[in-house]
N, C-alpha and C. Protein backbone atom coordinates (compact mmCIF):
# COMPACT_ATOMS: atom_id res chain seq x y z
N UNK A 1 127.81 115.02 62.21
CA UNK A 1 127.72 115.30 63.62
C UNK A 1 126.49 114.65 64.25
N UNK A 2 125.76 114.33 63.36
CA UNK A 2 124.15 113.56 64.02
C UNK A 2 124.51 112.27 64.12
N UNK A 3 124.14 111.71 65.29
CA UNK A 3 124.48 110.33 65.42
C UNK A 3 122.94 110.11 65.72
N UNK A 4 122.30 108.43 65.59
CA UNK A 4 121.37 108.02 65.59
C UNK A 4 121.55 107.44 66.69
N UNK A 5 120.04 106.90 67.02
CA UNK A 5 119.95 106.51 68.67
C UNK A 5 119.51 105.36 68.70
N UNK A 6 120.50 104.14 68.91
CA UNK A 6 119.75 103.00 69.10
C UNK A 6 119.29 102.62 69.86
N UNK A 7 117.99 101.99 70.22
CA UNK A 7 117.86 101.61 71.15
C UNK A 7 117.98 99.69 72.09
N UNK A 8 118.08 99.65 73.08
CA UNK A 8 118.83 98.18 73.26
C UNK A 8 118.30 97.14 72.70
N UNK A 9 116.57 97.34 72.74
CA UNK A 9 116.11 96.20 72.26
C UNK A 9 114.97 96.75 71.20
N UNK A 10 114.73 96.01 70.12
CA UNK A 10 113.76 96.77 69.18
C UNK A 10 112.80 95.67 69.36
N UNK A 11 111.90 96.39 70.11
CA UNK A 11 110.38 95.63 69.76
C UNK A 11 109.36 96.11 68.79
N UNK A 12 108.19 95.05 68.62
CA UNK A 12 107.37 95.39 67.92
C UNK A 12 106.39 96.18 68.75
N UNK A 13 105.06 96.90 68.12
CA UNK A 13 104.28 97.72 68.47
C UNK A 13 103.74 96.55 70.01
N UNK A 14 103.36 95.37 68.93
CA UNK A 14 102.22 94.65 69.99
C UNK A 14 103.03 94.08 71.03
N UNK A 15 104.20 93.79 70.98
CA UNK A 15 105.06 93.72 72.64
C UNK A 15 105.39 94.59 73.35
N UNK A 16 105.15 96.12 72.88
CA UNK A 16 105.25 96.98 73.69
C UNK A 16 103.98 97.65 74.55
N UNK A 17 102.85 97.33 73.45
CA UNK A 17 101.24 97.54 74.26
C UNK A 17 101.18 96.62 75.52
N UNK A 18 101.99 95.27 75.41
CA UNK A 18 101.75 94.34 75.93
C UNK A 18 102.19 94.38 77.47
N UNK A 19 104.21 95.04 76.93
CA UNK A 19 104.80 95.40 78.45
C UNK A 19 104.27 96.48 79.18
N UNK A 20 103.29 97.65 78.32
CA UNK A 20 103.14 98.68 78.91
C UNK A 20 101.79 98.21 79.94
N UNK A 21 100.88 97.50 79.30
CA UNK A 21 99.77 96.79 79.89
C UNK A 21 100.20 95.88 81.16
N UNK A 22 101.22 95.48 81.58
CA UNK A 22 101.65 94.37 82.19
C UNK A 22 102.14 95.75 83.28
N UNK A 23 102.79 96.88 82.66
CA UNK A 23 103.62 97.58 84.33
C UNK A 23 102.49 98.25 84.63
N UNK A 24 101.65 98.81 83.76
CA UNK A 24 100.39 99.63 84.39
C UNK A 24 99.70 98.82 85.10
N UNK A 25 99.35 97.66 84.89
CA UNK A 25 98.92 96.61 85.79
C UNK A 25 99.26 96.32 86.82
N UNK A 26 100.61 96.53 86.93
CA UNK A 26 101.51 96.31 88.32
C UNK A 26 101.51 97.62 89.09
N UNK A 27 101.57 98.81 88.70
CA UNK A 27 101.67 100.27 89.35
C UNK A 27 100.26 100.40 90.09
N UNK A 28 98.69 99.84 88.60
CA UNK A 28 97.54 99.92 89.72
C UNK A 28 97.80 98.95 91.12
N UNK A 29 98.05 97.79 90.81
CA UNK A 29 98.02 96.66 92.06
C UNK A 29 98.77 97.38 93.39
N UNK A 30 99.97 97.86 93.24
CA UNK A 30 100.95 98.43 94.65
C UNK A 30 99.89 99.89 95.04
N UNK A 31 99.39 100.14 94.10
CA UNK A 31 99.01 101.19 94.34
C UNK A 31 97.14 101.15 95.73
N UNK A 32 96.87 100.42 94.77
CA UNK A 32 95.58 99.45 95.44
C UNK A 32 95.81 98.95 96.41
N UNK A 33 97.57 98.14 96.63
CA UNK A 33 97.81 97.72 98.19
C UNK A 33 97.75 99.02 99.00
N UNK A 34 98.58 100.06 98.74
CA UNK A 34 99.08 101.07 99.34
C UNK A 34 97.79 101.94 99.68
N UNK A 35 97.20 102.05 98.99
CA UNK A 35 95.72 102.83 99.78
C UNK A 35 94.60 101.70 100.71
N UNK A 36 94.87 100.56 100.29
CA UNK A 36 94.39 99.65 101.36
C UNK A 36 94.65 99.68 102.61
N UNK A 37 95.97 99.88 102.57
CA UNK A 37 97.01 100.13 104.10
C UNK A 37 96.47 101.45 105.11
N UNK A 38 96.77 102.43 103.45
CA UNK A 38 96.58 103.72 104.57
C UNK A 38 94.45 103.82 104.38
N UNK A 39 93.65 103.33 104.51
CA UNK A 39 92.61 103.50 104.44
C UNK A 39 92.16 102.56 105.81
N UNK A 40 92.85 101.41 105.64
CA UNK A 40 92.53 100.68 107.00
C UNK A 40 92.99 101.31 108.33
N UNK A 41 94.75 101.65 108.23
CA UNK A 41 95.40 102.27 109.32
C UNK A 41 94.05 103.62 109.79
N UNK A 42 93.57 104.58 108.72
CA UNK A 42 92.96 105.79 109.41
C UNK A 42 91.37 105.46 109.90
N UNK A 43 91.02 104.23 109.29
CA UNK A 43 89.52 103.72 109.79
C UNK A 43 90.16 103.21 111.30
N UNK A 44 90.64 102.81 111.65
CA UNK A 44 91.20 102.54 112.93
C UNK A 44 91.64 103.46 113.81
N UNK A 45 91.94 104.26 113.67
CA UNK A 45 92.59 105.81 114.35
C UNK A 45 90.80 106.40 114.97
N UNK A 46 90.00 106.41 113.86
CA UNK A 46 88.58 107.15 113.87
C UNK A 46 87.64 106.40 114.96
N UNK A 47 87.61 105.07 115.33
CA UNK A 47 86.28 104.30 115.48
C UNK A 47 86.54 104.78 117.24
N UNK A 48 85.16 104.86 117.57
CA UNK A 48 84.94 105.23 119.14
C UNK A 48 85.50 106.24 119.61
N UNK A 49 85.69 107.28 118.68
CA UNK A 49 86.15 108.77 119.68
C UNK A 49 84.52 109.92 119.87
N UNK A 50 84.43 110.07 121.16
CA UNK A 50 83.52 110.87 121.10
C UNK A 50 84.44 111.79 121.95
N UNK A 51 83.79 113.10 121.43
CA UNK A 51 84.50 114.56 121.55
C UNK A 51 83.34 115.35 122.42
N UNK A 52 83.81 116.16 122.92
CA UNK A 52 82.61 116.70 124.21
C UNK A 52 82.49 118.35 123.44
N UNK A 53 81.84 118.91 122.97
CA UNK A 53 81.66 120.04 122.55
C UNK A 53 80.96 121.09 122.74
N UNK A 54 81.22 122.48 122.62
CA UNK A 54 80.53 123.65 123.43
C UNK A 54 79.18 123.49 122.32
N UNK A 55 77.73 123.89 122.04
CA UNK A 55 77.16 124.34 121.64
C UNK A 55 77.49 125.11 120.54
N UNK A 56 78.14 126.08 120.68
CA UNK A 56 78.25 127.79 120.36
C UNK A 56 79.12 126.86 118.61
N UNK A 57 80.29 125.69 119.31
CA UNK A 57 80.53 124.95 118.16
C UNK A 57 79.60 124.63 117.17
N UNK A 58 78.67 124.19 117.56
CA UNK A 58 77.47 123.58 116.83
C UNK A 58 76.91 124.43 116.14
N UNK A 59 76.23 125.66 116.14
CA UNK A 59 76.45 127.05 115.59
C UNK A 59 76.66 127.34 114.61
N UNK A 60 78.20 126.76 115.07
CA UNK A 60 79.60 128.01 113.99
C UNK A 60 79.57 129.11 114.00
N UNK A 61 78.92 129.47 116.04
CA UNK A 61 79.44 130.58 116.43
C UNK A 61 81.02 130.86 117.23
N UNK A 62 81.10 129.66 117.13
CA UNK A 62 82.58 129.55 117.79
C UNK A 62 83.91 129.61 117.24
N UNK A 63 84.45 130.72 117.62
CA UNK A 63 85.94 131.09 117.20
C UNK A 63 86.96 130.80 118.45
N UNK A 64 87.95 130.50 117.84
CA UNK A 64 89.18 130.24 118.85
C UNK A 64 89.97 131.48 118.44
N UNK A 65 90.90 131.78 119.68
CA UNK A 65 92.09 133.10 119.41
C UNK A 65 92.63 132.59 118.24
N UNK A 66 93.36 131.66 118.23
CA UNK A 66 94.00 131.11 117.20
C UNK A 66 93.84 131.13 115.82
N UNK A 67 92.28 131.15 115.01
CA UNK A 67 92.11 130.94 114.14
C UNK A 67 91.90 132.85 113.94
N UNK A 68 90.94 133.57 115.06
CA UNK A 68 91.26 135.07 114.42
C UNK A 68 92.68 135.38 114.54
N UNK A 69 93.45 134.94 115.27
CA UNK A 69 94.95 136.04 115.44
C UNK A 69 95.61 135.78 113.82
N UNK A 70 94.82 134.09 113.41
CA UNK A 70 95.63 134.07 112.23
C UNK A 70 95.01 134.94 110.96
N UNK A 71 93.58 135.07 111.17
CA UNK A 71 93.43 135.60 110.32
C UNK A 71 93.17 137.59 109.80
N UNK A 72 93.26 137.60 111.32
CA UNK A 72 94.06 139.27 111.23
C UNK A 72 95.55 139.30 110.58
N UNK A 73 96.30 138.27 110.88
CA UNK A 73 97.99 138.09 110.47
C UNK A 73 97.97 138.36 108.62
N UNK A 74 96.59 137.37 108.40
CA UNK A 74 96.98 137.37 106.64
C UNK A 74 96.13 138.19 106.38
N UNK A 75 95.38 139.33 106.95
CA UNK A 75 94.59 140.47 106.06
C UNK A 75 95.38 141.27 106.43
N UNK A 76 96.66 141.20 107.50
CA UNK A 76 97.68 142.54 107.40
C UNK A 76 99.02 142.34 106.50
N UNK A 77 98.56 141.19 106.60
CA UNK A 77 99.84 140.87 105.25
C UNK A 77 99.93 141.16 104.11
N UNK A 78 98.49 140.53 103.37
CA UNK A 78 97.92 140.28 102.20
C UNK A 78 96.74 141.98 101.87
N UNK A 79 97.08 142.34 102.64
CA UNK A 79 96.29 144.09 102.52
C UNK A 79 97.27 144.52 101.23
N UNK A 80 96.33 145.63 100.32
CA UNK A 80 96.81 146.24 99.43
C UNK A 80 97.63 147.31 100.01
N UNK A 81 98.25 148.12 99.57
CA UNK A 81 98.65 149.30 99.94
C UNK A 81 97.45 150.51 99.59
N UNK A 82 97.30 151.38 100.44
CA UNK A 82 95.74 152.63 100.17
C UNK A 82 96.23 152.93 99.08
N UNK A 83 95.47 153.44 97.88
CA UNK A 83 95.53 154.09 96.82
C UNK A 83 94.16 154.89 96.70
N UNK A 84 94.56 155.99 96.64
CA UNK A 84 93.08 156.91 96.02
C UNK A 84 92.66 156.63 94.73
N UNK A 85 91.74 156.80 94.38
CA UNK A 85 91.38 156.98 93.55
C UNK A 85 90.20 158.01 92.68
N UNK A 86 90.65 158.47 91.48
CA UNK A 86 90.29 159.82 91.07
C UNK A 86 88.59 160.19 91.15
């Protein structure tokens, strides 16, 4: 019932270090393009924005509704249930 598994092509050890060296080589390169792309595209998005800001920001006395409403939302969520204890 055991059948053996051939495979299509039988290489030796050192042609397979060789192909594996050759696609890892190729996966860093696309990969190196591909963060080139998105590293240039977001340096471009960034250059010359100036933002006008309250003080109170500067601080990090400044809260928005938004960030407490959310974070009342996940301490009523994420709350234990009361338990006494003895």
């Amino acid at each position: 019932m055991t059948q053996s598994v051939v495979p299509p092509k039988m290489r030796s050890s050192t042609d397979w270090k060789t192909e594996i060296t050759r696609y890892r080589q190729l996966l860093l390169d696309k990969r190196k393009e591909t963060d080139d792309l998105i590293s240039s595209a977001k340096h471009t998005d960034v250059c010359n924005v100036v933002k006008v800001v309250d003080k109170s920001y500067l601080q990090r006395a400044y809260h928005t509704d938004e960030s407490q409403a959310f974070t009342e939302q996940a301490i009523k969520k994420y709350t234990l249930n009361k338990e006494c204890a003895f």
